[in-house]
Every structure is written in C-alpha cells, then in structure tokens.
PDB file of N, CA and C in Angstrom:
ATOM      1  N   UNK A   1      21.149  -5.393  -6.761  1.00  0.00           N
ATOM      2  CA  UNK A   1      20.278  -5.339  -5.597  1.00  0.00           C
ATOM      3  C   UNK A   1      19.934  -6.747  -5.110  1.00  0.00           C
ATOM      4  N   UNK A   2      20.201  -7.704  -6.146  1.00  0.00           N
ATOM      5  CA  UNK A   2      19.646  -9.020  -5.461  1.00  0.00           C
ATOM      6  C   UNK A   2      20.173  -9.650  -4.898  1.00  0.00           C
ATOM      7  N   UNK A   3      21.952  -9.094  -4.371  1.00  0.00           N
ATOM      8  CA  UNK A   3      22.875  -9.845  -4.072  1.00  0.00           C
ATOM      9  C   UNK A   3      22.482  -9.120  -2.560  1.00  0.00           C
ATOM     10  N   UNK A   4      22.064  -7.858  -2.485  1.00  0.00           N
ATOM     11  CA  UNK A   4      22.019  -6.983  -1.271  1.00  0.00           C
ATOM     12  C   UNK A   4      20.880  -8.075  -0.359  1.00  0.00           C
ATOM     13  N   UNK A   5      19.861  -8.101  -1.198  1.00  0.00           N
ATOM     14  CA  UNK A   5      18.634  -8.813  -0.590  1.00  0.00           C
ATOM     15  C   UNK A   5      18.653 -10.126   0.029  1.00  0.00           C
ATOM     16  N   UNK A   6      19.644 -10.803  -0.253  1.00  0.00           N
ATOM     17  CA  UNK A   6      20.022 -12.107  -0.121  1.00  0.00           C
ATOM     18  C   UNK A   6      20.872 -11.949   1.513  1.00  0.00           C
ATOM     19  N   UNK A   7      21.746 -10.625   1.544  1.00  0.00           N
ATOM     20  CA  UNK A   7      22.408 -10.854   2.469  1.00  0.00           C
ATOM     21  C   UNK A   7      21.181  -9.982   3.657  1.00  0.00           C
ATOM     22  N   UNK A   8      20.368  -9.417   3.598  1.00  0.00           N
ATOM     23  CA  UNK A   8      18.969  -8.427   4.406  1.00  0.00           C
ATOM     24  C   UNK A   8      18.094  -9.765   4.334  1.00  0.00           C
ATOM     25  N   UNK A   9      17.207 -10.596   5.577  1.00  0.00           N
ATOM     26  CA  UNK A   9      15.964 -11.004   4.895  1.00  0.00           C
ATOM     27  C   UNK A   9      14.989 -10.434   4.894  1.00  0.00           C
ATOM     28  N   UNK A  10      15.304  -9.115   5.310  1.00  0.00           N
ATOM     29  CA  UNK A  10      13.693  -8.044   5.670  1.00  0.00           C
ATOM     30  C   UNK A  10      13.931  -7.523   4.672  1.00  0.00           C
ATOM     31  N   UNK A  11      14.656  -7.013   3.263  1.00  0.00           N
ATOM     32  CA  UNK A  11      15.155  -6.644   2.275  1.00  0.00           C
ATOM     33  C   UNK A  11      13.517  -7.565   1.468  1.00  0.00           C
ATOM     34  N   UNK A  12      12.934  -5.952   0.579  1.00  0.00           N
ATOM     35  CA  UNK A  12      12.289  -6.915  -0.489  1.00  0.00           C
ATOM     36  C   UNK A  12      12.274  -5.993  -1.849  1.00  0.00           C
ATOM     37  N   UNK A  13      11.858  -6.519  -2.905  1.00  0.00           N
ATOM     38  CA  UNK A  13      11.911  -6.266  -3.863  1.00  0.00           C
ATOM     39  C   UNK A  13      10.542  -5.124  -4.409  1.00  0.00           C
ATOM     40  N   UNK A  14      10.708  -4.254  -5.344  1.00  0.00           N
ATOM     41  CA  UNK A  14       9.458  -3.543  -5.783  1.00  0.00           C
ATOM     42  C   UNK A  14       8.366  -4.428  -5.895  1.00  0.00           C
ATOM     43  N   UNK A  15       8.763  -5.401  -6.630  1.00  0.00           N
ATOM     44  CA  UNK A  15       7.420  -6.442  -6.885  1.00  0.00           C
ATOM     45  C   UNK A  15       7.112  -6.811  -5.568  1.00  0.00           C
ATOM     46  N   UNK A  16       7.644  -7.061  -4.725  1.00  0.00           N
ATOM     47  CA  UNK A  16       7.186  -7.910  -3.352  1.00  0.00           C
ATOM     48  C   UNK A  16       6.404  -6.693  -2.569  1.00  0.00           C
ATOM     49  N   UNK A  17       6.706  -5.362  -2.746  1.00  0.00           N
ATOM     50  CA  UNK A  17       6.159  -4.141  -2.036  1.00  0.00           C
ATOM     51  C   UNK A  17       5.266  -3.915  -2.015  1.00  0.00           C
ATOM     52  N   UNK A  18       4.889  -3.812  -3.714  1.00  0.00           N
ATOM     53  CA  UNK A  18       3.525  -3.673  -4.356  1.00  0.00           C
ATOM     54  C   UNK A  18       2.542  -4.413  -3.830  1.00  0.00           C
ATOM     55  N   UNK A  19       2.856  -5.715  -3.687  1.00  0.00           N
ATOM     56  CA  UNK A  19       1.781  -6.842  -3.306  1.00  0.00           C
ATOM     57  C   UNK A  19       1.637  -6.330  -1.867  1.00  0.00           C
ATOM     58  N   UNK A  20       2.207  -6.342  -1.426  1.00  0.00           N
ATOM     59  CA  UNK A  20       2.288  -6.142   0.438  1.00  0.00           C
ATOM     60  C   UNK A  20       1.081  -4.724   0.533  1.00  0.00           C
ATOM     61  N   UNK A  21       1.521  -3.889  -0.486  1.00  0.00           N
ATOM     62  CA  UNK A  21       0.322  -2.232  -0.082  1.00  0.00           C
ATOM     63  C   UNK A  21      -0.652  -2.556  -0.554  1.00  0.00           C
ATOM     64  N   UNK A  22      -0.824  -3.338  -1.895  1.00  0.00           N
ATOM     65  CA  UNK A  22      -2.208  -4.049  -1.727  1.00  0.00           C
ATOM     66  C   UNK A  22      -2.760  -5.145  -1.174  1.00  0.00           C
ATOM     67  N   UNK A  23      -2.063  -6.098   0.031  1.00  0.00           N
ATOM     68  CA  UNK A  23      -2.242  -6.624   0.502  1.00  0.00           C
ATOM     69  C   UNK A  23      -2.572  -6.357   2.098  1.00  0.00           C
ATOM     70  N   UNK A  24      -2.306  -4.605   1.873  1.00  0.00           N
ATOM     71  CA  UNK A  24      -2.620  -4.073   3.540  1.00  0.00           C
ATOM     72  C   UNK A  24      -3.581  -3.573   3.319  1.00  0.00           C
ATOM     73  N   UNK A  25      -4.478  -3.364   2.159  1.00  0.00           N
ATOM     74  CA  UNK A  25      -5.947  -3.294   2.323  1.00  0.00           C
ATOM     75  C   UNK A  25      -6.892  -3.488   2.415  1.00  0.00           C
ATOM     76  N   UNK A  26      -6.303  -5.306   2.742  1.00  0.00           N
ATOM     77  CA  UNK A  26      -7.379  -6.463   2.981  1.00  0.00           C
ATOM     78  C   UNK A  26      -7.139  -6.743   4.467  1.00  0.00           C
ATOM     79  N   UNK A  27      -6.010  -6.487   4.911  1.00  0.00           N
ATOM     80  CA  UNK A  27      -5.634  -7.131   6.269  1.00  0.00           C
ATOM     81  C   UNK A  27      -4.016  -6.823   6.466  1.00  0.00           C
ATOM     82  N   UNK A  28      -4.165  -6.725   8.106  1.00  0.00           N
ATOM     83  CA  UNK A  28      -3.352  -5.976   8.875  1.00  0.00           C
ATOM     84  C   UNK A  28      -2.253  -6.711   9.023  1.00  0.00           C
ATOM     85  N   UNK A  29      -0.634  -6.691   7.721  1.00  0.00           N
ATOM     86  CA  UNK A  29       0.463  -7.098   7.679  1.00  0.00           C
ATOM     87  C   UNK A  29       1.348  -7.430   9.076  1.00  0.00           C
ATOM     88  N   UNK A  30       1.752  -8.922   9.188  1.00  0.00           N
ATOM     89  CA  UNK A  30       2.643  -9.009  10.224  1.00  0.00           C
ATOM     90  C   UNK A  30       3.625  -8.387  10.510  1.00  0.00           C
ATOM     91  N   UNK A  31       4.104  -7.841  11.675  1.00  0.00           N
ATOM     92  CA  UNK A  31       5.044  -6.770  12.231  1.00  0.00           C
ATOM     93  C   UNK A  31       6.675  -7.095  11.381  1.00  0.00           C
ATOM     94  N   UNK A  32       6.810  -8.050  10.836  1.00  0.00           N
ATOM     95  CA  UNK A  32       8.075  -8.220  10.290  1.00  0.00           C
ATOM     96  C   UNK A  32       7.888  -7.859   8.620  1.00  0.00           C
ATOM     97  N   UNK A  33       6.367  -8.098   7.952  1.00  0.00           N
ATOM     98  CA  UNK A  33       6.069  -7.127   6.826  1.00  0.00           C
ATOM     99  C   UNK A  33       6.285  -5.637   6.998  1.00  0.00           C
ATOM    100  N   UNK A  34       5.231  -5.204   7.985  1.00  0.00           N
ATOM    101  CA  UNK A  34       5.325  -4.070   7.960  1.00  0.00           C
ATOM    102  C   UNK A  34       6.627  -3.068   8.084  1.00  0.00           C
ATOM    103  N   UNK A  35       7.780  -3.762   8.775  1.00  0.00           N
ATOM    104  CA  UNK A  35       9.194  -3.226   8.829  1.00  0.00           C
ATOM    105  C   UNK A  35       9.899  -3.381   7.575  1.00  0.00           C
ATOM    106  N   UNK A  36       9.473  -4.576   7.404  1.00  0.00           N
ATOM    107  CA  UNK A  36      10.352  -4.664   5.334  1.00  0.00           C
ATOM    108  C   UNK A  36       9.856  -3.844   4.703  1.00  0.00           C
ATOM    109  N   UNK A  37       8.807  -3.376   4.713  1.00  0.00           N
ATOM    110  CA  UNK A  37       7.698  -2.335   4.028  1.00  0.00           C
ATOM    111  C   UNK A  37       8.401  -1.588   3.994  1.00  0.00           C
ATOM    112  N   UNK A  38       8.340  -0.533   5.525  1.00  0.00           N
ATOM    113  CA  UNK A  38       8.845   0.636   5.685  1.00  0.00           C
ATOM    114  C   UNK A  38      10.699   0.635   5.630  1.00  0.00           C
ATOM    115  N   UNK A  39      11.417  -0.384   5.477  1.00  0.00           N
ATOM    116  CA  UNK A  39      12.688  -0.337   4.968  1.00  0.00           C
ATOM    117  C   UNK A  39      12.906   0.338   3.570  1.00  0.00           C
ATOM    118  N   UNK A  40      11.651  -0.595   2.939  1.00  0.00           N
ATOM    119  CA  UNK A  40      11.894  -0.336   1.480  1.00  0.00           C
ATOM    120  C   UNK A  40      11.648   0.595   1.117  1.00  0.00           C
ATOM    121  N   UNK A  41      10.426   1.662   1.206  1.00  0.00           N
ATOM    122  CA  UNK A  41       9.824   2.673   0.982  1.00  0.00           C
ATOM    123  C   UNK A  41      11.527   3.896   1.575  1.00  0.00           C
ATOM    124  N   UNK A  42      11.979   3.729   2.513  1.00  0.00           N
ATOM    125  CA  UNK A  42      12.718   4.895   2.884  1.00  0.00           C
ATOM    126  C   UNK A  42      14.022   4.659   2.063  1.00  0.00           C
ATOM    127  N   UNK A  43      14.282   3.681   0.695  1.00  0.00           N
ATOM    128  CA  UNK A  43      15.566   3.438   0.108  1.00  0.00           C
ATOM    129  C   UNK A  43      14.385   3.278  -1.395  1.00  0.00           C
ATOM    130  N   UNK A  44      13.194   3.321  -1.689  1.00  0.00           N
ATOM    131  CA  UNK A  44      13.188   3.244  -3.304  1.00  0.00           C
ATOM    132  C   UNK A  44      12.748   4.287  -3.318  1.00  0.00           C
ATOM    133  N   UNK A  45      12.452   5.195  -4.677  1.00  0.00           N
ATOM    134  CA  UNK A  45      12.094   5.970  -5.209  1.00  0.00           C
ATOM    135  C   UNK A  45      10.366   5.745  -5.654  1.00  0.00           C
ATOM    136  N   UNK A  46      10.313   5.043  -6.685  1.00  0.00           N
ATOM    137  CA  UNK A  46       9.350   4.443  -7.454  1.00  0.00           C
ATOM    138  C   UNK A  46       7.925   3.972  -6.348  1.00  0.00           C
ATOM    139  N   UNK A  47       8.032   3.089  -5.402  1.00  0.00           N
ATOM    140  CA  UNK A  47       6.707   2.214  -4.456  1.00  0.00           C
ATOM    141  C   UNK A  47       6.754   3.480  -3.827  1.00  0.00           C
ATOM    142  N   UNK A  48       6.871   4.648  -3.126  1.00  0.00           N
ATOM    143  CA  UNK A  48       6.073   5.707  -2.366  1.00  0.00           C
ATOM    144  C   UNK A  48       5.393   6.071  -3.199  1.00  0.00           C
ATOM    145  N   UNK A  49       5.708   6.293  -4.398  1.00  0.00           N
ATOM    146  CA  UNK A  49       4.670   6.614  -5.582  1.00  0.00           C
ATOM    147  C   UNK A  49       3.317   5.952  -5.505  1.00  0.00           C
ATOM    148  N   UNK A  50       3.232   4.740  -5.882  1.00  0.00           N
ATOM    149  CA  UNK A  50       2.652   3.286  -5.737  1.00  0.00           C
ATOM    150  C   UNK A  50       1.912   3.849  -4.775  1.00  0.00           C
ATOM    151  N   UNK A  51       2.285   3.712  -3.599  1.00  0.00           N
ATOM    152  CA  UNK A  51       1.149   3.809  -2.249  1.00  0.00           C
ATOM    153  C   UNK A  51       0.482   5.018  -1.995  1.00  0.00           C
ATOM    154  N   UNK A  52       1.208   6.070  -2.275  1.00  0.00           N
ATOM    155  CA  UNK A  52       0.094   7.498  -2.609  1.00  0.00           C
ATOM    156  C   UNK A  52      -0.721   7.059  -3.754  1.00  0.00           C
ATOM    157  N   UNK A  53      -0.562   6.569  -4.737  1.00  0.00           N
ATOM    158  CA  UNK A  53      -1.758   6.189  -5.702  1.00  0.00           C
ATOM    159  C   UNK A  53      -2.568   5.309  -5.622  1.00  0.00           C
ATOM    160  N   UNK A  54      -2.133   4.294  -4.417  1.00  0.00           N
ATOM    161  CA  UNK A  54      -3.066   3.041  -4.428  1.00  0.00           C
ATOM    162  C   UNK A  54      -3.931   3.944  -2.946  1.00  0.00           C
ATOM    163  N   UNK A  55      -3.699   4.984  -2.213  1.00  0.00           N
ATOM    164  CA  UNK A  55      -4.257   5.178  -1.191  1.00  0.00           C
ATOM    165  C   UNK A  55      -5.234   6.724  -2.085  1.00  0.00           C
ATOM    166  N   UNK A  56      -4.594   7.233  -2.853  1.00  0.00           N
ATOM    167  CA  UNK A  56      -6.064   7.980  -3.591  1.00  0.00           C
ATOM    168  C   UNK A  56      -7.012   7.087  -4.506  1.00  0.00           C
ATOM    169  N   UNK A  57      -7.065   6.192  -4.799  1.00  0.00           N
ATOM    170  CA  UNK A  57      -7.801   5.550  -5.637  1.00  0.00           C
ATOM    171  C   UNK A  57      -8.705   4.945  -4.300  1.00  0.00           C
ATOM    172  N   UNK A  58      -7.962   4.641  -3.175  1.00  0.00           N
ATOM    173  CA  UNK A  58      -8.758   4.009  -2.232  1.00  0.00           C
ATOM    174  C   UNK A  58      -9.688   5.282  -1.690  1.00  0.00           C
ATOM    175  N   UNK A  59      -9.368   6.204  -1.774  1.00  0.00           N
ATOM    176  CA  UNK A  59     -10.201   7.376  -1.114  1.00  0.00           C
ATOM    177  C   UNK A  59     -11.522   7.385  -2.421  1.00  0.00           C
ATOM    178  N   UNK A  60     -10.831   7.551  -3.366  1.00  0.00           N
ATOM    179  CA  UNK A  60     -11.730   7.969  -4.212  1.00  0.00           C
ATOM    180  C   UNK A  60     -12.891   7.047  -4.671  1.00  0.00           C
ATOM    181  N   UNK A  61     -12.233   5.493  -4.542  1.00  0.00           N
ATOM    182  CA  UNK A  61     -13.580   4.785  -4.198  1.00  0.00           C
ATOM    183  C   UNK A  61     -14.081   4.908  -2.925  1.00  0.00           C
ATOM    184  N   UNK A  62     -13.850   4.829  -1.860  1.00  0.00           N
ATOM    185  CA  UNK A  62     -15.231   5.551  -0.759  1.00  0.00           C
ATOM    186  C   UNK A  62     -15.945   6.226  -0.687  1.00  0.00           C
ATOM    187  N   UNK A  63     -15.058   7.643  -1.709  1.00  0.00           N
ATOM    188  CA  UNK A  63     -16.288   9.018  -1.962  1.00  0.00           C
ATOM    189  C   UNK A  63     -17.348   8.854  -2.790  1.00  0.00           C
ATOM    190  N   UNK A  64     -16.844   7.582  -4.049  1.00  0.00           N
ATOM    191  CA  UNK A  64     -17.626   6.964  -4.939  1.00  0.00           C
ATOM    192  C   UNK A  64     -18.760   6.488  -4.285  1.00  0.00           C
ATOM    193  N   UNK A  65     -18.457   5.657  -3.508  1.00  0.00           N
ATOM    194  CA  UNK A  65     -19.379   4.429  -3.050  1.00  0.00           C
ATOM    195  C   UNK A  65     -20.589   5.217  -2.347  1.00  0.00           C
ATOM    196  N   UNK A  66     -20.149   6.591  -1.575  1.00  0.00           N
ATOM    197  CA  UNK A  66     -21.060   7.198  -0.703  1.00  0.00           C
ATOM    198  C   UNK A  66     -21.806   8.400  -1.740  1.00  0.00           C
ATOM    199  N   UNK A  67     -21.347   8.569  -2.766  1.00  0.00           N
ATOM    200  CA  UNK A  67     -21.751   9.906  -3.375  1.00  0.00           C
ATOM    201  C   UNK A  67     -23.381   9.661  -3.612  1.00  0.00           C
ATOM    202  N   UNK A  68     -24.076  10.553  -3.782  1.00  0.00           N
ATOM    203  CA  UNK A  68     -25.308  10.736  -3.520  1.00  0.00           C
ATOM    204  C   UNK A  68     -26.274  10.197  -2.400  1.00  0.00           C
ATOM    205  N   UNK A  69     -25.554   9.567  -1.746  1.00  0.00           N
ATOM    206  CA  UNK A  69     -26.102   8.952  -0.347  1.00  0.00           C
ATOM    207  C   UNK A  69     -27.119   9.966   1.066  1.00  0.00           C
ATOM    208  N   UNK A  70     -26.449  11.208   0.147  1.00  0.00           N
ATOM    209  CA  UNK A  70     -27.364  12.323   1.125  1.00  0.00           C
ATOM    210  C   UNK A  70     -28.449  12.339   0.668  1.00  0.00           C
ATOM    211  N   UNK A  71     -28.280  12.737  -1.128  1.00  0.00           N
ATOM    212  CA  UNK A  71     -29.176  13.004  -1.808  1.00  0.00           C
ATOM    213  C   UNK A  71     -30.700  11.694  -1.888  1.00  0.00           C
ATOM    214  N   UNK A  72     -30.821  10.897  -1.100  1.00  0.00           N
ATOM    215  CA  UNK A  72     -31.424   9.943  -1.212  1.00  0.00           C
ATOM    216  C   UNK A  72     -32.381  10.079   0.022  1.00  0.00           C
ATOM    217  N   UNK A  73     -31.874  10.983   0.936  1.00  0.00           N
ATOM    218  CA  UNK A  73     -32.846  10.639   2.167  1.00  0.00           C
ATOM    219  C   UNK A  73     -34.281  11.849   1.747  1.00  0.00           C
ATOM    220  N   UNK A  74     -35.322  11.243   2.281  1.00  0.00           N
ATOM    221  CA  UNK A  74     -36.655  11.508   2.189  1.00  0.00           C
ATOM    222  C   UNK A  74     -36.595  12.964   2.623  1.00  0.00           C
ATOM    223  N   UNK A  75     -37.370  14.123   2.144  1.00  0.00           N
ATOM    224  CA  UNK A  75     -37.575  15.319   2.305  1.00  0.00           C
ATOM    225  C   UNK A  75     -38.840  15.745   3.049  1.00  0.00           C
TER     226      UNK A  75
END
C-alpha cells in the first residue's frame, strides 16, 4: 500500500485517518483533507469502524455532560 500512496497524494494511511476524525472534532478539515478522508474510508475496512466509535463516544459524552440538567431546575 505504500508504494500505492506514494503514487495518490490524497492517498493516506489508517494512522493518518485516525488523526484527521479526531482532528475533525476540534475543527473543520481543509477541503483536500476532507476528500483524502472520504477516499480512504470508501477503500478500508477497519477507520469506518473508528469513526462510528469515535462519533458514539462523542454522543455519549454530550448526553453525559447534560444528564441531570433537567433534574436541577427549581420546582
């Protein structure tokens, strides 16, 4: 694969993916990330995994962060 990547420069690696989906939850990836992104995701197996799990953990801390937040207002 690294000979493939060399000849693609929008071509990236699992490791480079990973960083990029957690790096799109700080801030909004340049349009030539976001296409290497979605290159990679539609040819690996393994990083769609990755980003459904890094995007429930992200849900599940928000529900965290808000949980009992009802339960707090004055009666």
């Amino acid at each position: 694969m690294n000979a493939l990547m060399k000849k693609l420069p929008l071509m990236r690696s699992c490791k480079e993916v990973t960083a990029l989906v957690i790096a799109r939850e700080d801030r909004e990836l340049p349009l030539t990330e976001q296409f290497a992104l979605r290159m990679h995701m539609a040819i690996c197996k393994a990083c769609p995994t990755f980003e459904r799990q890094v995007i429930t953990m992200r849900n599940a801390m928000r529900q965290w962060r808000h949980y009992g937040a009802d339960d707090e207002s004055p009666s």
